[in-house]
C-alpha atoms as a PDB file:
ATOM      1  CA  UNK A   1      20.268 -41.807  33.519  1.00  0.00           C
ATOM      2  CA  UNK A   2      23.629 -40.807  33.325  1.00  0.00           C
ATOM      3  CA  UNK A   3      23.132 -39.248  30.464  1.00  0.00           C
ATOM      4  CA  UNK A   4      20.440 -36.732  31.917  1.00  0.00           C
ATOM      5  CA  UNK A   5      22.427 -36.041  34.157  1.00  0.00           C
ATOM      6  CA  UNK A   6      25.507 -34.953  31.679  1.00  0.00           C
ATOM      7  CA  UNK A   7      23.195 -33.359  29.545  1.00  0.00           C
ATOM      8  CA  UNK A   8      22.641 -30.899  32.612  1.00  0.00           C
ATOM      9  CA  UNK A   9      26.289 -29.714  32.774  1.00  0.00           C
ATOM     10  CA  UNK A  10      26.648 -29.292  29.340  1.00  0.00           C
ATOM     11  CA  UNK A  11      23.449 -27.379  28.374  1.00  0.00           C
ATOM     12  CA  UNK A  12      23.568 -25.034  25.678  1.00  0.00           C
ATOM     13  CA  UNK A  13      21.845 -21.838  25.542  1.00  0.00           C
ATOM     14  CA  UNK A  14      18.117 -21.505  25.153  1.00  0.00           C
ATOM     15  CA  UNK A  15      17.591 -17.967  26.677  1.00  0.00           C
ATOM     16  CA  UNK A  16      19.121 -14.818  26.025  1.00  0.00           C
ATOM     17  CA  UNK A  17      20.617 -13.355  29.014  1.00  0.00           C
ATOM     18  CA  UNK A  18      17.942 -12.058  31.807  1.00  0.00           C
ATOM     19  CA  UNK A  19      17.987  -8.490  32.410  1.00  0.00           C
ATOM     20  CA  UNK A  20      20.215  -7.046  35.078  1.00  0.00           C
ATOM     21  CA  UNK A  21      18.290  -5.096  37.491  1.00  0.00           C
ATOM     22  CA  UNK A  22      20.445  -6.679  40.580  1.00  0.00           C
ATOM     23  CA  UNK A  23      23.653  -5.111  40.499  1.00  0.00           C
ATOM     24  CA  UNK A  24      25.316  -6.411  43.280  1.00  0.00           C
ATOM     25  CA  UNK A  25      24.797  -9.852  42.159  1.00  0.00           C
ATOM     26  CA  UNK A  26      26.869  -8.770  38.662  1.00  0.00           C
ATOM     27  CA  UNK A  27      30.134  -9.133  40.931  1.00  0.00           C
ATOM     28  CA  UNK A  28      29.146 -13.055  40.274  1.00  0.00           C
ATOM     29  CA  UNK A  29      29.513 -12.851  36.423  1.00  0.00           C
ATOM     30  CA  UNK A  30      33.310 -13.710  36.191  1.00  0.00           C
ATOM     31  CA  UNK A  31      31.363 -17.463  37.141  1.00  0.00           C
ATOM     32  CA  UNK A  32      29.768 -17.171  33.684  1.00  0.00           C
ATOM     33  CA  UNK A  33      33.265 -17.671  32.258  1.00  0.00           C
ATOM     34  CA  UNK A  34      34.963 -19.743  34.844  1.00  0.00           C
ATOM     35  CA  UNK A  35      32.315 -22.631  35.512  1.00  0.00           C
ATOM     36  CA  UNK A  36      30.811 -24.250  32.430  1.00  0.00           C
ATOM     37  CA  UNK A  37      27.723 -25.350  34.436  1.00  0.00           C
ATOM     38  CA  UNK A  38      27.209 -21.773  34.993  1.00  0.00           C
ATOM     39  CA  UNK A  39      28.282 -20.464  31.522  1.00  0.00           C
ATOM     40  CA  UNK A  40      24.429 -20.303  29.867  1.00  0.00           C
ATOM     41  CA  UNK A  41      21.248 -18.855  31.307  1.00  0.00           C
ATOM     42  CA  UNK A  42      19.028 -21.549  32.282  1.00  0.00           C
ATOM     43  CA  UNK A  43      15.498 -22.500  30.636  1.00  0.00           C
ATOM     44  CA  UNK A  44      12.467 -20.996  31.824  1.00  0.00           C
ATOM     45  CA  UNK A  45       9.181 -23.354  32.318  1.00  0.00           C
ATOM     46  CA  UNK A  46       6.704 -22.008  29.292  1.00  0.00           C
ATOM     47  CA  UNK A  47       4.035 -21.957  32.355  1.00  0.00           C
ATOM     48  CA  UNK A  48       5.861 -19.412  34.388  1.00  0.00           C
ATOM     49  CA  UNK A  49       2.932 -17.139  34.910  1.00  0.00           C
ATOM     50  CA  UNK A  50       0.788 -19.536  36.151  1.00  0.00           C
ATOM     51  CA  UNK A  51       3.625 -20.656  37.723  1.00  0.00           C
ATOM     52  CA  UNK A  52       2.840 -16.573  39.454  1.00  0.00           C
ATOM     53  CA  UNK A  53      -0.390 -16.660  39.761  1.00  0.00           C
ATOM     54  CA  UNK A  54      -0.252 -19.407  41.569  1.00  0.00           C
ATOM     55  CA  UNK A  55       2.326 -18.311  44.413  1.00  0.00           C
ATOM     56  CA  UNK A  56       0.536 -14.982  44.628  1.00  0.00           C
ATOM     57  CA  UNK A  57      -2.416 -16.829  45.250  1.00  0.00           C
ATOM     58  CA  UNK A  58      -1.405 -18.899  47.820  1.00  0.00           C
ATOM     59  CA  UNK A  59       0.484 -16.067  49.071  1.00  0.00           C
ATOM     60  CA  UNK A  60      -2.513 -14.081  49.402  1.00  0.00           C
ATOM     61  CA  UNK A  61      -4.550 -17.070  51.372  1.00  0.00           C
ATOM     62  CA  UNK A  62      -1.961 -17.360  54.184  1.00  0.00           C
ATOM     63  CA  UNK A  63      -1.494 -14.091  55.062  1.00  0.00           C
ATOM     64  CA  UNK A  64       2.282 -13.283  53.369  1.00  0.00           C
ATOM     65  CA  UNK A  65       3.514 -11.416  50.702  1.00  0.00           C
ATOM     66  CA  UNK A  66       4.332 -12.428  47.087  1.00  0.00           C
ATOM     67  CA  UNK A  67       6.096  -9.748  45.487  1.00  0.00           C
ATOM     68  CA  UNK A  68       5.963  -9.917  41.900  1.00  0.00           C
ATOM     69  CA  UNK A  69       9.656  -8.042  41.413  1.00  0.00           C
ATOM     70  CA  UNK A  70      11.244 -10.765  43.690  1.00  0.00           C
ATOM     71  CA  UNK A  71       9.973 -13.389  41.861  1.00  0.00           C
ATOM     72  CA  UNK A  72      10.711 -16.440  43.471  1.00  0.00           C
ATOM     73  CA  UNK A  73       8.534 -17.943  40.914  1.00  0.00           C
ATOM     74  CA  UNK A  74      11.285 -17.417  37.962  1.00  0.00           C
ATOM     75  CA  UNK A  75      13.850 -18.587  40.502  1.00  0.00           C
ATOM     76  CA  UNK A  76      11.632 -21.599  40.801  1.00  0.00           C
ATOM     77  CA  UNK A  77      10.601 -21.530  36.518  1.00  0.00           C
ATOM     78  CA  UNK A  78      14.376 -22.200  35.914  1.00  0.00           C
ATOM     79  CA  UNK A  79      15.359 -25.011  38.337  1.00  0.00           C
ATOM     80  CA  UNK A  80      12.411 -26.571  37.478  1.00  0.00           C
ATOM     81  CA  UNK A  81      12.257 -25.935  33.675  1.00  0.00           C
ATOM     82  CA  UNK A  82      12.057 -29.418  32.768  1.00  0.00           C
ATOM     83  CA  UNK A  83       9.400 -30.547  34.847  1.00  0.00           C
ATOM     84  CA  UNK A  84       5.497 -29.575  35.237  1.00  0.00           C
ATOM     85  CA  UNK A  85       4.392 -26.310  36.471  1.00  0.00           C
ATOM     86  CA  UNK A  86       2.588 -27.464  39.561  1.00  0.00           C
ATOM     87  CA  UNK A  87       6.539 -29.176  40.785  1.00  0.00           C
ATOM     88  CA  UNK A  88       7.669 -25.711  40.540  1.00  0.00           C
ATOM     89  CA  UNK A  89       4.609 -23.835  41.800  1.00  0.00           C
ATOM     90  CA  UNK A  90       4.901 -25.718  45.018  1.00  0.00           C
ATOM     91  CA  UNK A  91       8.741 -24.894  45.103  1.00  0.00           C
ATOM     92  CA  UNK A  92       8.282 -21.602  44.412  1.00  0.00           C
ATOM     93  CA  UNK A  93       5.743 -21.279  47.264  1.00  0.00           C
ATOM     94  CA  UNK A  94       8.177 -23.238  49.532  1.00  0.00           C
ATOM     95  CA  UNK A  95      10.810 -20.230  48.464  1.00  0.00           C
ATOM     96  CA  UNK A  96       8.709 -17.519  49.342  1.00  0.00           C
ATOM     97  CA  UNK A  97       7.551 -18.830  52.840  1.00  0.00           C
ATOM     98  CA  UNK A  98      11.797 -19.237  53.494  1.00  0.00           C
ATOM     99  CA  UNK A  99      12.314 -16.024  52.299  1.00  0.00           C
ATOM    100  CA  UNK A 100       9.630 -14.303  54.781  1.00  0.00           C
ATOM    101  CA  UNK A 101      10.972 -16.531  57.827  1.00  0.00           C
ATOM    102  CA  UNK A 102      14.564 -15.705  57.451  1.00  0.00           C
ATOM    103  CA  UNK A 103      13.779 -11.963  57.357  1.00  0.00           C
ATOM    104  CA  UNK A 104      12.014 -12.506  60.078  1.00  0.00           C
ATOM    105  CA  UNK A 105      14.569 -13.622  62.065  1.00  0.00           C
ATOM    106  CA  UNK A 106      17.134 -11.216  60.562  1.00  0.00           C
ATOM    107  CA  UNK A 107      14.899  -8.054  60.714  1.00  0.00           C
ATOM    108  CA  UNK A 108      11.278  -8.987  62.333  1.00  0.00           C
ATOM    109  CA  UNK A 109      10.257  -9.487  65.495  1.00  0.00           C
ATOM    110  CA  UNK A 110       9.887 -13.104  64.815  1.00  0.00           C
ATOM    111  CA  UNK A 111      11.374 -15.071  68.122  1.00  0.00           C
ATOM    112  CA  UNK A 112      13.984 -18.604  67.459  1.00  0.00           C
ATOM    113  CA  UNK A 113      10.716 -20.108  69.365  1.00  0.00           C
ATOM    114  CA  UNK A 114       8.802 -20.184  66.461  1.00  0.00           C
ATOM    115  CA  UNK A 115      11.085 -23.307  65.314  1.00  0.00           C
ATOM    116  CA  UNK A 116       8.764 -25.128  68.099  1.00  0.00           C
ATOM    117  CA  UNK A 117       5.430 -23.961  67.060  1.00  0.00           C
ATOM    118  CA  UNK A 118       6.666 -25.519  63.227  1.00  0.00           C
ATOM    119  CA  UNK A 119       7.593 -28.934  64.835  1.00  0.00           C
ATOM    120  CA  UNK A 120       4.657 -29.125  66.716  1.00  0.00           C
ATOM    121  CA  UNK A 121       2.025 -27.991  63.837  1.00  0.00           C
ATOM    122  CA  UNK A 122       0.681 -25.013  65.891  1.00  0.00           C
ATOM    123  CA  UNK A 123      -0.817 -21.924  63.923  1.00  0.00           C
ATOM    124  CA  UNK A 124      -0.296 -18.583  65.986  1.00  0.00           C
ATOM    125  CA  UNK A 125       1.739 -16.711  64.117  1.00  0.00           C
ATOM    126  CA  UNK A 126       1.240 -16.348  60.050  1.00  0.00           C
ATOM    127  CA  UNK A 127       4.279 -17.974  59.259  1.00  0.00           C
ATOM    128  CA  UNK A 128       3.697 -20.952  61.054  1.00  0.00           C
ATOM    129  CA  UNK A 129      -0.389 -21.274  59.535  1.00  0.00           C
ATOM    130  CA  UNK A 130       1.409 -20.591  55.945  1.00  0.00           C
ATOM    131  CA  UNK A 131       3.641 -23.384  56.758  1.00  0.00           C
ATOM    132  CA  UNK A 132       1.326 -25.786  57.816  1.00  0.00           C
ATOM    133  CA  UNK A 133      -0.379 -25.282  54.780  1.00  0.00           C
ATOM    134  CA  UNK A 134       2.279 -26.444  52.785  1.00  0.00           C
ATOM    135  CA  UNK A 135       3.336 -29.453  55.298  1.00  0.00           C
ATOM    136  CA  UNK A 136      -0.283 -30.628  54.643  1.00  0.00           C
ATOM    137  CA  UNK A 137      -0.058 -30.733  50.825  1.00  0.00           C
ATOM    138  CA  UNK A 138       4.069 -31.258  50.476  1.00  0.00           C
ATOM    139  CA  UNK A 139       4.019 -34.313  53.462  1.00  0.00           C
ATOM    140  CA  UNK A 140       1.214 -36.182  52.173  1.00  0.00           C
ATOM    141  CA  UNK A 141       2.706 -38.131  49.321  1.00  0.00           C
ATOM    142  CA  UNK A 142       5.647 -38.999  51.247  1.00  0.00           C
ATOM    143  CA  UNK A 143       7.217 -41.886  53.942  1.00  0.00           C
ATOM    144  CA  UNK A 144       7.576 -41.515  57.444  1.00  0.00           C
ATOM    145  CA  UNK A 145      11.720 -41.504  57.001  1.00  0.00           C
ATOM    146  CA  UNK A 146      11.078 -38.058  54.655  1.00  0.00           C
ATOM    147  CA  UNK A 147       9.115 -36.726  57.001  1.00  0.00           C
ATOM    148  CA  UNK A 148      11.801 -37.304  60.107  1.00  0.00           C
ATOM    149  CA  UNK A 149      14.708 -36.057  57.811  1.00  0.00           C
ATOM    150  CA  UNK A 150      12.393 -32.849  57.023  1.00  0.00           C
ATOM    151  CA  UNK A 151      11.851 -32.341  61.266  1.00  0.00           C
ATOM    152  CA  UNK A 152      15.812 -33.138  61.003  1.00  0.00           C
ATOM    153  CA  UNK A 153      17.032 -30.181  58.883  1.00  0.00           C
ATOM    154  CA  UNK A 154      14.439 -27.721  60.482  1.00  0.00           C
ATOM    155  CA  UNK A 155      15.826 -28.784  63.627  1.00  0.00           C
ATOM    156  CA  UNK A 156      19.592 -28.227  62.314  1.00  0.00           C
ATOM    157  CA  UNK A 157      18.613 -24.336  60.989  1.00  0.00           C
ATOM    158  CA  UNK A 158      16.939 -23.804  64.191  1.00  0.00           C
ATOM    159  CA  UNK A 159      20.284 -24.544  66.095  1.00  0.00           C
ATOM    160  CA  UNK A 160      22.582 -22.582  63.518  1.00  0.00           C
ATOM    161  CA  UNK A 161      20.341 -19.807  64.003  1.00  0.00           C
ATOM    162  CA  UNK A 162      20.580 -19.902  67.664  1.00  0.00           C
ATOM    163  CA  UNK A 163      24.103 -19.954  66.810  1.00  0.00           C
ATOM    164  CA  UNK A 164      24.045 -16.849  64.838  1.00  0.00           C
ATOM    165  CA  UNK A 165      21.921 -15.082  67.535  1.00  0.00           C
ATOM    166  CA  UNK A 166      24.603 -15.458  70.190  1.00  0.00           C
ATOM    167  CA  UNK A 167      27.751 -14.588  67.794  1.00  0.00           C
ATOM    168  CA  UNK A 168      25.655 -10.984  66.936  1.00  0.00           C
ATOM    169  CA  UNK A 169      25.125 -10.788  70.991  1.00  0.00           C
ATOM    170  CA  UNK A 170      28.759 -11.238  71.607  1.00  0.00           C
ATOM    171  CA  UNK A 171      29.965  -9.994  68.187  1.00  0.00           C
ATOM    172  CA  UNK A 172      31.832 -12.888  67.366  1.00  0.00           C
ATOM    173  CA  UNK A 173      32.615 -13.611  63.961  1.00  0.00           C
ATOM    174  CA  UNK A 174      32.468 -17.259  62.740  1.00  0.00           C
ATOM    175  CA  UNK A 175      36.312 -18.361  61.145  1.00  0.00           C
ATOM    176  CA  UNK A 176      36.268 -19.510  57.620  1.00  0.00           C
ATOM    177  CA  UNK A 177      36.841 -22.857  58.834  1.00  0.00           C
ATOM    178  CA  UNK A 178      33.235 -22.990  60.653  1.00  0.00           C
ATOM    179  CA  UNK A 179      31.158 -20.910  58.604  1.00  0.00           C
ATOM    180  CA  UNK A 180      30.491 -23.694  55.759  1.00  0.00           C
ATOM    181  CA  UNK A 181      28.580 -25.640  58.225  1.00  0.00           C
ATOM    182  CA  UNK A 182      26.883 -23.066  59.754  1.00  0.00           C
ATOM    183  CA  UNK A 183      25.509 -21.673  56.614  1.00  0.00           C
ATOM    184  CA  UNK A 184      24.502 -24.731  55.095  1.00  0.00           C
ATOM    185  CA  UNK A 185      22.253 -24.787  58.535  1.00  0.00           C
ATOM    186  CA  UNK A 186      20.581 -21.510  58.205  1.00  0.00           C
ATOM    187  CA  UNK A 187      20.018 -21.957  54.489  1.00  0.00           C
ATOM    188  CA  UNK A 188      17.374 -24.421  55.382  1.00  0.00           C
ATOM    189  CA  UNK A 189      19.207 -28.075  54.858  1.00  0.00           C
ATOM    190  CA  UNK A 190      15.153 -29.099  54.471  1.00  0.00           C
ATOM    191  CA  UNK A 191      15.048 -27.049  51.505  1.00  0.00           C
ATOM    192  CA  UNK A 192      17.085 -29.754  49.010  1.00  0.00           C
ATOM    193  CA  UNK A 193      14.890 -32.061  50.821  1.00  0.00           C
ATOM    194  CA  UNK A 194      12.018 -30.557  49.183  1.00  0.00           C
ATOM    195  CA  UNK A 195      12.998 -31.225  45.228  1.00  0.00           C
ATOM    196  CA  UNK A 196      11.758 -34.909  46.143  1.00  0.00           C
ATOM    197  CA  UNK A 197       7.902 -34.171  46.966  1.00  0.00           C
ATOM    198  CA  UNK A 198       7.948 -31.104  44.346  1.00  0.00           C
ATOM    199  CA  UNK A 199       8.759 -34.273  41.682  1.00  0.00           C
ATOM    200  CA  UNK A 200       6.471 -36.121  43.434  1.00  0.00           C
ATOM    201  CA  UNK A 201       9.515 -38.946  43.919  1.00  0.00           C
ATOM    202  CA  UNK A 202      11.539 -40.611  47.198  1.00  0.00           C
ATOM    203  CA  UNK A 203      15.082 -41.133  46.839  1.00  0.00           C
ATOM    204  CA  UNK A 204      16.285 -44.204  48.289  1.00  0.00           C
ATOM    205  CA  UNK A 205      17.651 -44.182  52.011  1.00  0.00           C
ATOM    206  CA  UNK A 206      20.652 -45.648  51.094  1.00  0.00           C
ATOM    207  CA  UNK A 207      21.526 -43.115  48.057  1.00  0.00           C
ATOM    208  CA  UNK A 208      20.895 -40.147  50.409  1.00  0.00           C
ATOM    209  CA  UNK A 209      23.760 -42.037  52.550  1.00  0.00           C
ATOM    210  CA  UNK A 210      26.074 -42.140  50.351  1.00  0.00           C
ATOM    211  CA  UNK A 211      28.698 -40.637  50.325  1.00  0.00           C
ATOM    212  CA  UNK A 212      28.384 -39.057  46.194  1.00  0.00           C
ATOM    213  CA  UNK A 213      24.766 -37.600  47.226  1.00  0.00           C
ATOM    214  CA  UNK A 214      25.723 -36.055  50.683  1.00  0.00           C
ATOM    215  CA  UNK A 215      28.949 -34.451  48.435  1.00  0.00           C
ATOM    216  CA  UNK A 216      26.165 -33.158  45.670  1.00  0.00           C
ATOM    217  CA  UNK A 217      23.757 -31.676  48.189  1.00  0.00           C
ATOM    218  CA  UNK A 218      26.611 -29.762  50.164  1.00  0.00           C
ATOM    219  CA  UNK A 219      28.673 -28.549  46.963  1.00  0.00           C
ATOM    220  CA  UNK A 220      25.052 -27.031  45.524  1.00  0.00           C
ATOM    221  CA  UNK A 221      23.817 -25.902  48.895  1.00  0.00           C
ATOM    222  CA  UNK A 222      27.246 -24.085  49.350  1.00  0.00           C
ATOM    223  CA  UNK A 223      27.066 -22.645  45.951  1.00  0.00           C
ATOM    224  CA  UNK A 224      24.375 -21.146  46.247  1.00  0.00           C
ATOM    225  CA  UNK A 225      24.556 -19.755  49.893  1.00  0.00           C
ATOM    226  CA  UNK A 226      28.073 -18.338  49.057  1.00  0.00           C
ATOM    227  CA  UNK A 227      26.536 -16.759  45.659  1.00  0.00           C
ATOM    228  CA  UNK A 228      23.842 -15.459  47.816  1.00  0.00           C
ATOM    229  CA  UNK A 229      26.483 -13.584  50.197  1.00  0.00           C
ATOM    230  CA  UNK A 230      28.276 -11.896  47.340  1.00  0.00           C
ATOM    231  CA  UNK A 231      25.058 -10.234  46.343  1.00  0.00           C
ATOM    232  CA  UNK A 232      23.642  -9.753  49.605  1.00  0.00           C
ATOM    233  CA  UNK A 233      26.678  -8.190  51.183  1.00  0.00           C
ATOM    234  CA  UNK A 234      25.733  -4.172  50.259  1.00  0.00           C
ATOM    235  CA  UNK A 235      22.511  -4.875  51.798  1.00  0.00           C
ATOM    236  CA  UNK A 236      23.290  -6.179  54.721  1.00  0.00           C
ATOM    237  CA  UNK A 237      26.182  -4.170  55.857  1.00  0.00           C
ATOM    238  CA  UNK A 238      27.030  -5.223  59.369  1.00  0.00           C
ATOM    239  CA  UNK A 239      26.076  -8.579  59.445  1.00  0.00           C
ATOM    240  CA  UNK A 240      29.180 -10.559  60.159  1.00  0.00           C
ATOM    241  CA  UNK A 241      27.740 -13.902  59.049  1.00  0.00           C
ATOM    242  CA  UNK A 242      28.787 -13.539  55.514  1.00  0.00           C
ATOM    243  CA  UNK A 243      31.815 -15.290  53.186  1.00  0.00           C
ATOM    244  CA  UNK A 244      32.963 -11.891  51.837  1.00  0.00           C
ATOM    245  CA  UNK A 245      33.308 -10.474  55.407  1.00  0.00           C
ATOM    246  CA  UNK A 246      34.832 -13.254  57.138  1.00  0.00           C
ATOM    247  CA  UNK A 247      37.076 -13.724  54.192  1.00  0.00           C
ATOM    248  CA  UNK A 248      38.060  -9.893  55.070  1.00  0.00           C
ATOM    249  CA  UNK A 249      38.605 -10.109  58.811  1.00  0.00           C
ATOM    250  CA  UNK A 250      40.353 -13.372  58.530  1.00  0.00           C
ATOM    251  CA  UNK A 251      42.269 -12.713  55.805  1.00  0.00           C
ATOM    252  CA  UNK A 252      42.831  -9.637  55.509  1.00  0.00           C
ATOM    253  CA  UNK A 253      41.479  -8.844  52.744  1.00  0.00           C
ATOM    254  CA  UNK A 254      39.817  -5.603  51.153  1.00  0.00           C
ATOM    255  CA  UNK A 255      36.479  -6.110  50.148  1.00  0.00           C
ATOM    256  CA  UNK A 256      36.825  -6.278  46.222  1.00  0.00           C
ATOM    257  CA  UNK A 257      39.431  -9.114  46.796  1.00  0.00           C
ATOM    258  CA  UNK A 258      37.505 -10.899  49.496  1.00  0.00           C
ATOM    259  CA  UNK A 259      35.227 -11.258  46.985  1.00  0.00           C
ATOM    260  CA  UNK A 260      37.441 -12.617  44.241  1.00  0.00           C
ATOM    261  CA  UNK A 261      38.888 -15.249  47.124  1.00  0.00           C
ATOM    262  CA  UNK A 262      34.766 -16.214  47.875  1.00  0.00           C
ATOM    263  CA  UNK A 263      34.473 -16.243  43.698  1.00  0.00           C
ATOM    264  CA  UNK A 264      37.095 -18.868  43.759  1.00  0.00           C
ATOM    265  CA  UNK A 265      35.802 -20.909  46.762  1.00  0.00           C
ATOM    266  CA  UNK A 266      32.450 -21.055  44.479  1.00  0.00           C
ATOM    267  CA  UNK A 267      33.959 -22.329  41.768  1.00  0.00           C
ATOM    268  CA  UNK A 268      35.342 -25.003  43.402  1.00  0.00           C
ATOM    269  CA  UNK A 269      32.434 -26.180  44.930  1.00  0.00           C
ATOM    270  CA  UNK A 270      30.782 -26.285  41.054  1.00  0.00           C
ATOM    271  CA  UNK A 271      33.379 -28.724  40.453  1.00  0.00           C
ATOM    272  CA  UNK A 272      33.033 -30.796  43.657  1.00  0.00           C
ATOM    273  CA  UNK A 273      29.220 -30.952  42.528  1.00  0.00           C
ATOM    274  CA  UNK A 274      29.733 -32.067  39.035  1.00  0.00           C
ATOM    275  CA  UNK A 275      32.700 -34.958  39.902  1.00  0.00           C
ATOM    276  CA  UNK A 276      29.937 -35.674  42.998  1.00  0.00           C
ATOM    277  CA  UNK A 277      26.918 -36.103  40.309  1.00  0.00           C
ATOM    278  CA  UNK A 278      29.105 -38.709  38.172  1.00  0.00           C
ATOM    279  CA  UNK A 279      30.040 -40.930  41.025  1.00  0.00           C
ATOM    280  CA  UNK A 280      26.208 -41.378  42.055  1.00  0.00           C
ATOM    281  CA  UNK A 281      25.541 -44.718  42.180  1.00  0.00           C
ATOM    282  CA  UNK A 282      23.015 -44.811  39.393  1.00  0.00           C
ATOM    283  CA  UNK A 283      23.700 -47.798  38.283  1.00  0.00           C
ATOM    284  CA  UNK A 284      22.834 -49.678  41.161  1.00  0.00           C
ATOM    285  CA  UNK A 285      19.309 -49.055  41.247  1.00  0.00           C
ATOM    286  CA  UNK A 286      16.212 -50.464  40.149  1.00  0.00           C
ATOM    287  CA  UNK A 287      15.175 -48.308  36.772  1.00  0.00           C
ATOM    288  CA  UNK A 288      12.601 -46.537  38.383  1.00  0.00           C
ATOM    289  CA  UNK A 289      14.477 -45.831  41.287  1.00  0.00           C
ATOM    290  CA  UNK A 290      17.920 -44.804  38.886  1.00  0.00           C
ATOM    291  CA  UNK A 291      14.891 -42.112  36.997  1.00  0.00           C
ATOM    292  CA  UNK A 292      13.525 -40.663  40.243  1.00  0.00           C
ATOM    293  CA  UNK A 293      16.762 -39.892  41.738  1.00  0.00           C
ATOM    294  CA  UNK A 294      18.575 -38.557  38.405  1.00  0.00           C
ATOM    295  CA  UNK A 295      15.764 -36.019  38.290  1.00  0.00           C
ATOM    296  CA  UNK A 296      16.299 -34.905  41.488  1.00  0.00           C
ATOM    297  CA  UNK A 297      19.784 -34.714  40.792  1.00  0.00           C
ATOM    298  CA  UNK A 298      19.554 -32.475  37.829  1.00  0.00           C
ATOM    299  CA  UNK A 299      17.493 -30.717  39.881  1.00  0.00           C
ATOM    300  CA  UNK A 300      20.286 -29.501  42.230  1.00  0.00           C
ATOM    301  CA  UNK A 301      22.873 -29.143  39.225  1.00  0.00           C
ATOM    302  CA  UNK A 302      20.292 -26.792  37.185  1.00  0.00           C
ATOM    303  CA  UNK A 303      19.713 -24.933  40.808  1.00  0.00           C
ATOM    304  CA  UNK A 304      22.919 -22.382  40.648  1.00  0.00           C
ATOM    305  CA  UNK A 305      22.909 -21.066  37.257  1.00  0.00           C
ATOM    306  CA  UNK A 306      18.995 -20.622  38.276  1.00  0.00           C
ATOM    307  CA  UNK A 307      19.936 -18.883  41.528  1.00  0.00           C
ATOM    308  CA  UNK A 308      22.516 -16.391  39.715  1.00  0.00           C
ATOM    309  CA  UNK A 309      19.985 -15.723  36.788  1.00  0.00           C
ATOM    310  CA  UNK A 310      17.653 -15.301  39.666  1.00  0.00           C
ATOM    311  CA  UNK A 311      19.983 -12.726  41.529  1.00  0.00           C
ATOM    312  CA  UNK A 312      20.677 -10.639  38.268  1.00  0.00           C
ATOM    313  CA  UNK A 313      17.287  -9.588  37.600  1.00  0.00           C
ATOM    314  CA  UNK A 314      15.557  -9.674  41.365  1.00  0.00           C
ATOM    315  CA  UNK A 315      14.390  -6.781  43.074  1.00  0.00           C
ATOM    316  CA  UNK A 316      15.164  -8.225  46.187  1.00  0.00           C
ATOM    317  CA  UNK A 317      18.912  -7.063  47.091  1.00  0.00           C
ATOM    318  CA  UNK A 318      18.468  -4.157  44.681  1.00  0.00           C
END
């Protein structure tokens, strides 16, 4: 198990690089050189375009909107290489329903009291019918104690985005000290949660405890939120709740070297991920068990080299 799991931060290259039609995301390529984890382009699942077809589909069903130059199904193809193409369909889906909501609360007329309408399983607005689509299918296969840590982390984004609502109302900007937390809450915490029913596979209550896995799913969910702020930053101009703007205000920084100081911060986190992924307690496990959880954990350590190769060539903060 351990192995697969080493075999992950060491991969060698399979793909050339993907194009480069984001350019704001090519401020993260100095990572290519400074994080070996990051340093090839990740595999892409031979079934991508069904991997497509099958989000646009489902797209089209619930009433949202899967466009094709996002493509949340590469994003999806990559982190999911190694698996089947219905693991990564279903993620993919799960990306492009996150991807609507949080522009809906950003942009849309979308109210915070839609997080009540998804606990509850009501279906007034599209976003909450296109979720309970994929509750139905995703919550199925697994326990009662998933299900409760899913309600958990929707619960926890709800509050940080109540949170964000009231800094833009008093135009408070969060200090470097808070904003970790924060973002890892309006991120969607549920969304590392999901890697377990995608695989079709429960990690053991204990193991999501410890110490090792809690480190893992921070370190990757930080990555790739604080990735996601260096490319998102000339599109959302304004927006306070960023790294590379609180990084400026607090520090006093201009904007190309706020982003070198949030480059930094990323790398580190890489590193807290990979020491995190060899102290998991692997060993301890039945073999089954030891198998279900090292996939999901090479599922989180493929995830940011799949989110940067994702940002390079999406249309989406172009």
């Amino acid at each position: 198990m351990r192995d697969a799991l080493r075999s992950v931060l060491t991969r060698k290259p399979l793909l050339p690089a993907p194009r480069r039609g984001g350019v704001p995301a090519e401020a993260l390529l100095p990572l290519v050189e400074r994080v070996p984890a990051m340093a090839e382009p990740c595999r892409m699942h031979p079934s991508v375009y069904a991997i497509e077809a099958a989000v646009i589909d489902w797209a089209r069903r619930t009433g949202l909107r899967a466009d094709p130059a996002v493509g949340f199904h590469r994003m999806a193809g990559r982190a999911f290489a190694e698996f089947d193409a219905a693991a990564a369909a279903l993620f993919a889906q799960w990306l492009t329903w996150l991807f609507h909501f949080d522009d809906e609360l950003d942009e849309g007329p979308c109210p915070l009291e839609i997080f009540q309408g998804l606990l509850e399983g009501t279906a007034q607005h599209p976003l909450e019918a296109a979720f309970a689509d994929l509750w139905r299918v995703t919550s199925a296969r697994m326990s009662n104690r998933w299900r409760a840590r899913f309600a958990m982390g929707l619960q926890r984004q709800h509050d940080a985005c109540r949170t964000e609502a009231r800094n833009r109302a008093t135009g408070r900007i969060p200090t470097i000290e808070e904003y970790p937390a924060l973002r890892r809450g309006t991120v969607g915490p549920y969304l590392y949660d999901l890697v377990e029913p995608c695989l079709r596979v429960e990690v053991p209550a204990w193991v999501h405890a410890c110490d090792p896995w809690r480190d893992l799913v921070e370190a990757c969910s930080d990555t790739i939120a604080w990735c996601n702020d260096v490319a998102s930053r000339p599109k959302e101009q304004g927006d306070a709740h960023n790294l590379v703007v609180i990084a400026m205000h607090e520090l006093g920084l201009e904007e190309w070297e706020a982003t070198a100081w949030v480059l930094d911060r990323i790398e580190e986190r890489c590193a807290d991920m990979r020491d995190a992924a060899r102290l998991l307690p692997l060993d301890e496990l039945e073999p089954k068990e030891a198998r279900d959880a090292s996939k999901v954990a090479c599922a989180y350590l493929a995830a940011p080299r799949a989110h940067l190769d994702w940002l390079l060539e999406s249309a989406r903060y172009t």
